[in-house]
C-alpha atoms as a PDB file:
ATOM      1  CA  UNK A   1       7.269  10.586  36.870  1.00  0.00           C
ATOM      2  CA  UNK A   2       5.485  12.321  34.113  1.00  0.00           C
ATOM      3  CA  UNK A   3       6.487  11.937  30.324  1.00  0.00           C
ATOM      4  CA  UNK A   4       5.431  14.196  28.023  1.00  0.00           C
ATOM      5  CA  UNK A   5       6.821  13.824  24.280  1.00  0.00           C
ATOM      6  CA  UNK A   6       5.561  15.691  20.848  1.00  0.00           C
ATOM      7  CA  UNK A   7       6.237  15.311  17.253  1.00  0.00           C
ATOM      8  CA  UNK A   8       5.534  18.200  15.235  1.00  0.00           C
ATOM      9  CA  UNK A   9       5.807  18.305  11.222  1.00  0.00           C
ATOM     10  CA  UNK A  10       6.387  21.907   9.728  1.00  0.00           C
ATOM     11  CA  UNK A  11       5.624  22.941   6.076  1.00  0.00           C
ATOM     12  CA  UNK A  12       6.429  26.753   5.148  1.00  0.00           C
ATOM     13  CA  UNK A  13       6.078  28.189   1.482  1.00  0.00           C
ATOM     14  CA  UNK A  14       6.187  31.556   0.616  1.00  0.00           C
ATOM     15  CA  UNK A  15       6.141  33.554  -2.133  1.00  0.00           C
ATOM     16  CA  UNK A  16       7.826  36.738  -3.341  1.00  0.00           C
ATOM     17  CA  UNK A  17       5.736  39.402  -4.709  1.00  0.00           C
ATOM     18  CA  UNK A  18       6.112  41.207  -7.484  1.00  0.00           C
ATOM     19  CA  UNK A  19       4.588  44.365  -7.640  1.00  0.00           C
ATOM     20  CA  UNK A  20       5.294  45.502 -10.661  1.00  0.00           C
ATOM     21  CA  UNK A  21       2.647  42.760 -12.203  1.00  0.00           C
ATOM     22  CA  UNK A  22      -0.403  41.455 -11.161  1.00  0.00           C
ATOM     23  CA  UNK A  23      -0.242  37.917  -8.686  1.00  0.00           C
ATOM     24  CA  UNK A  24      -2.234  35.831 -10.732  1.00  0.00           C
ATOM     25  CA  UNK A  25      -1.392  37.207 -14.043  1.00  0.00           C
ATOM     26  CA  UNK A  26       2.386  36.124 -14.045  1.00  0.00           C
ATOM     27  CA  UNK A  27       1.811  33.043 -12.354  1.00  0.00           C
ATOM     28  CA  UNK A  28      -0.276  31.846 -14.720  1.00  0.00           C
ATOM     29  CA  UNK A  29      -2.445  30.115 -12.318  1.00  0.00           C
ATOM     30  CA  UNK A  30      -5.364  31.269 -10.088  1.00  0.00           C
ATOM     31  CA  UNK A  31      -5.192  28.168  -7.985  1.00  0.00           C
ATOM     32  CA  UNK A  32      -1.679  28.906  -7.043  1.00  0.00           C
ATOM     33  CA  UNK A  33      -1.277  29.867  -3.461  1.00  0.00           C
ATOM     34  CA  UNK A  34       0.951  32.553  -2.702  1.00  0.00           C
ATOM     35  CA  UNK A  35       1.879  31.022   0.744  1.00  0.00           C
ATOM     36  CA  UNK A  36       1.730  27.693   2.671  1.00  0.00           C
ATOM     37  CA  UNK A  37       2.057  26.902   5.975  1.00  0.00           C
ATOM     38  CA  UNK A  38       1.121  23.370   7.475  1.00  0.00           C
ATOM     39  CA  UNK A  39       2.140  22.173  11.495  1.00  0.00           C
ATOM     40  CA  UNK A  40       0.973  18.939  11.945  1.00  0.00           C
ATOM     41  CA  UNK A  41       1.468  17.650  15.670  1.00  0.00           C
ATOM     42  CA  UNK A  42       1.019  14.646  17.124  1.00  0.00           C
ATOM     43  CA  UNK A  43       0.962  12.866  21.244  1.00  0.00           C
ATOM     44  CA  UNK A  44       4.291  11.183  20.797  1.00  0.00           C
ATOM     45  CA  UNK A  45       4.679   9.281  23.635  1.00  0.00           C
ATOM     46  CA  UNK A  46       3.248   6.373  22.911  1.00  0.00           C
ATOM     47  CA  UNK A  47       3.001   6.407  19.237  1.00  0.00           C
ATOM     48  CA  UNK A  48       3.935   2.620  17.829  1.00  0.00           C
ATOM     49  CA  UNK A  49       5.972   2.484  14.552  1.00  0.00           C
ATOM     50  CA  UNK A  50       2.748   2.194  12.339  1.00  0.00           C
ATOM     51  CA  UNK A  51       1.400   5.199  13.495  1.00  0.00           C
ATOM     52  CA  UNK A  52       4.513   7.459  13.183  1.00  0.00           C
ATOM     53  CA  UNK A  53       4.472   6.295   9.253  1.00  0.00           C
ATOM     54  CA  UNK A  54       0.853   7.290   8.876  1.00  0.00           C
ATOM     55  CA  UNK A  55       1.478  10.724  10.456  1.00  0.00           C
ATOM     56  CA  UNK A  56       4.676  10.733   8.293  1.00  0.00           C
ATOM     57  CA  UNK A  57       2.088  10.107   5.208  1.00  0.00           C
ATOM     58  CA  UNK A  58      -0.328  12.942   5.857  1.00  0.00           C
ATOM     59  CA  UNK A  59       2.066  15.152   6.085  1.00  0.00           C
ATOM     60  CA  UNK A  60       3.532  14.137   2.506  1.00  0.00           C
ATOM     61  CA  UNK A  61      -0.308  14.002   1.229  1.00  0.00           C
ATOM     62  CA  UNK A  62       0.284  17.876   2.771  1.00  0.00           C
ATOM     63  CA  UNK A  63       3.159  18.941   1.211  1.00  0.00           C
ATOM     64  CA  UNK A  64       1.458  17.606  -2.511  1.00  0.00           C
ATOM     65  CA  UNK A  65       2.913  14.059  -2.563  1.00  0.00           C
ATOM     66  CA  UNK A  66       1.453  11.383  -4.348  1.00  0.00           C
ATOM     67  CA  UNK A  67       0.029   8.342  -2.836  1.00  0.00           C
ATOM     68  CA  UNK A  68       1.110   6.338  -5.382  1.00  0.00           C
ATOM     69  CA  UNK A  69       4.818   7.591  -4.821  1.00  0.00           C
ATOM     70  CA  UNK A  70       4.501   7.836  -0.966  1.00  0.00           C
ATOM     71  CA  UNK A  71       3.678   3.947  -1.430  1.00  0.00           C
ATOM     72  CA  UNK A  72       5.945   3.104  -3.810  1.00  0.00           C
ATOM     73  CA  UNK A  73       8.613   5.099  -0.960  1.00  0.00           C
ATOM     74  CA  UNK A  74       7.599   3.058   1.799  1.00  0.00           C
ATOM     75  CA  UNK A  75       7.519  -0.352  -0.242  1.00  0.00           C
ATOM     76  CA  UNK A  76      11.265   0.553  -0.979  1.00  0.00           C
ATOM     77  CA  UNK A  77      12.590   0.298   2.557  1.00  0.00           C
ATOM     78  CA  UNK A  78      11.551  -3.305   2.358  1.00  0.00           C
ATOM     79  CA  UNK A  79      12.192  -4.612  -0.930  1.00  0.00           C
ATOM     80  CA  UNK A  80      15.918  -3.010  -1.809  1.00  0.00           C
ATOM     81  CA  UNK A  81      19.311  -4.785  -1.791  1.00  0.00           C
ATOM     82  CA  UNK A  82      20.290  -4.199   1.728  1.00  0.00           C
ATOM     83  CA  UNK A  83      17.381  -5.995   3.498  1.00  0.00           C
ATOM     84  CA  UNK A  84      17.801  -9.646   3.441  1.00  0.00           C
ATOM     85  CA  UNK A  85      16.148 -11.968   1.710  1.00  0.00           C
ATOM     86  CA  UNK A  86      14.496 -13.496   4.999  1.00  0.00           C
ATOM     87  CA  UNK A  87      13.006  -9.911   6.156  1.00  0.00           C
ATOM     88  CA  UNK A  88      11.667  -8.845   3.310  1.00  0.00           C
ATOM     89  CA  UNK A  89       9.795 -13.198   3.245  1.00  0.00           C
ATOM     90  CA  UNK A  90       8.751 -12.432   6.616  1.00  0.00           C
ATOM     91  CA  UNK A  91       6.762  -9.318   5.559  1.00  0.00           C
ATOM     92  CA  UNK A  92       5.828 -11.114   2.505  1.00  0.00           C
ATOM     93  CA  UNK A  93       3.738 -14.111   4.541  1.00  0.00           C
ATOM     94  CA  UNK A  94       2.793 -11.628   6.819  1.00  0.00           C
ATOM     95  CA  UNK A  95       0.848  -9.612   4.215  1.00  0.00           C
ATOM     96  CA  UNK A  96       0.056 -12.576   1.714  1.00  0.00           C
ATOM     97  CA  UNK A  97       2.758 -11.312  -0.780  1.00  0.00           C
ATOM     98  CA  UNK A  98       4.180 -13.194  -3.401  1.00  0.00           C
ATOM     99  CA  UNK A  99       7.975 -12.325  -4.737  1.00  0.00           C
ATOM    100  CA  UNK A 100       8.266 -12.605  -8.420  1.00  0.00           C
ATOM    101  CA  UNK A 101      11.119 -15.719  -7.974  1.00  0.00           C
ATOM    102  CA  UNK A 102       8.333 -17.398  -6.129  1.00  0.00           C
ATOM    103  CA  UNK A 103       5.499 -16.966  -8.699  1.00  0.00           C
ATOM    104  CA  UNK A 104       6.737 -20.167 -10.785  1.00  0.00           C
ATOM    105  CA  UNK A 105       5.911 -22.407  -7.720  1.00  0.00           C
ATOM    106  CA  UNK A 106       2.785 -20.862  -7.047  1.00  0.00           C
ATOM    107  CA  UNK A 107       1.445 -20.874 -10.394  1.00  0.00           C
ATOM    108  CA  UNK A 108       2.575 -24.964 -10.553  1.00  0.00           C
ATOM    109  CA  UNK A 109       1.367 -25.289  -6.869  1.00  0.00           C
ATOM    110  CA  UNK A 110      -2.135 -23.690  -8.698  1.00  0.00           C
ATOM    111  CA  UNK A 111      -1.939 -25.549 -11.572  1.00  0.00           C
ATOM    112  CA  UNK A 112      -1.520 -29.062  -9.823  1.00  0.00           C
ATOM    113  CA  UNK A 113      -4.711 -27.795  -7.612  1.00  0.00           C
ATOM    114  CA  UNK A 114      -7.098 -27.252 -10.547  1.00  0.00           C
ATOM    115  CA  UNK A 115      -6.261 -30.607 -11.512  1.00  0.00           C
ATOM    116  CA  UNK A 116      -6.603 -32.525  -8.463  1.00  0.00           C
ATOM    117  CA  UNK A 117     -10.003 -30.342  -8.211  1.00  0.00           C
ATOM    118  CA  UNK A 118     -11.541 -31.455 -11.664  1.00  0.00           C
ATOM    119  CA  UNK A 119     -10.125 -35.127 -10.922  1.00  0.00           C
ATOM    120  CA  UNK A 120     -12.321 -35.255  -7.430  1.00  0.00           C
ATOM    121  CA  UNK A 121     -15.587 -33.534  -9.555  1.00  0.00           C
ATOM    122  CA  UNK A 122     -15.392 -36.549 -11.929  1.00  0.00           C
ATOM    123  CA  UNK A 123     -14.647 -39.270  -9.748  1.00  0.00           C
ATOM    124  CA  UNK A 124     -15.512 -42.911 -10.082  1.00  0.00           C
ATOM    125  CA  UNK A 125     -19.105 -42.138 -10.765  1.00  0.00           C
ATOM    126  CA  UNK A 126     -18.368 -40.210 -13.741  1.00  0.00           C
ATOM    127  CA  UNK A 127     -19.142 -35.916 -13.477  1.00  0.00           C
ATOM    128  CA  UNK A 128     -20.580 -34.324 -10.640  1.00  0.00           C
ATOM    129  CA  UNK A 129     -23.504 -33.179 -12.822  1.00  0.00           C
ATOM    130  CA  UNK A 130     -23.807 -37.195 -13.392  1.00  0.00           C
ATOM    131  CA  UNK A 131     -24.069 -37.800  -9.780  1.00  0.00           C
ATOM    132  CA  UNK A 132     -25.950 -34.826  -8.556  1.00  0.00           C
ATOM    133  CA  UNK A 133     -28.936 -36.510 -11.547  1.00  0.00           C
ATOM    134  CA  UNK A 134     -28.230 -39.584 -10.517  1.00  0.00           C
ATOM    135  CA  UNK A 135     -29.167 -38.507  -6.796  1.00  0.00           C
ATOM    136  CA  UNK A 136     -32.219 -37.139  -7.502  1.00  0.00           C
ATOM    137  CA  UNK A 137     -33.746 -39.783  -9.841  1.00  0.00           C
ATOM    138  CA  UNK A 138     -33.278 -38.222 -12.997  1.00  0.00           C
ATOM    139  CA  UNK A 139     -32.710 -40.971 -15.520  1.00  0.00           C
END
């Protein structure tokens, strides 16, 4: 058996004329095109989740969208009130996120780092830059 499936995005604009004045001089804006008309299509029969969102995204890009907003969209069907708390840590750890109610234990979990890192540079034999002279017969 043979399955065949397409998605197709479809963009029309169009624009009333006016004849009794001039296109550009009532528009106010030479780069203003009078009519639009975008059909983006796509194999859809084995297109994964991932992929459907980035055809999703050129189309938006299309139709004048942002980036910044089309990211800001997509980061909002994680990170709203009616996805639980345990999704939206899953998707944190699985892109090295950090939610703001976790950045006090981070920054503590840093903090105690840099310490235990300047504590193993001194060591018993005084600083590393002690040692390291020490090692190569510098008095």
């Amino acid at each position: 058996m043979t399955y065949e499936a397409e998605v197709q995005f479809k963009f029309d604009a169009t624009y009333t004329y006016d004849y009794n004045h001039r296109f550009a001089s009532h528009l106010g804006d030479d780069d203003f095109l009078p009519e639009e008309h975008y059909l983006i299509t796509a194999p859809a029969a084995d297109l994964n989740c991932k992929q459907y969102f980035k055809l999703f995204e050129k189309f938006l890009l299309c139709v004048g969208m942002d980036p910044v907003s089309i990211r800001s969209a997509a980061m909002s069907l994680v990170f709203n009130d009616w996805v639980s708390e345990d999704e939206q840590r899953k998707l944190c750890n699985e892109y090295d996120l950090t939610m703001n109610e976790d950045l006090d234990k981070k920054c503590q979990e840093w903090k105690e780092r840099d310490e235990e890192w300047e504590r193993l540079k001194k060591g018993p034999m005084g600083t590393v830059e002690e040692f390291e002279d020490s090692a190569n017969g510098v008095a």
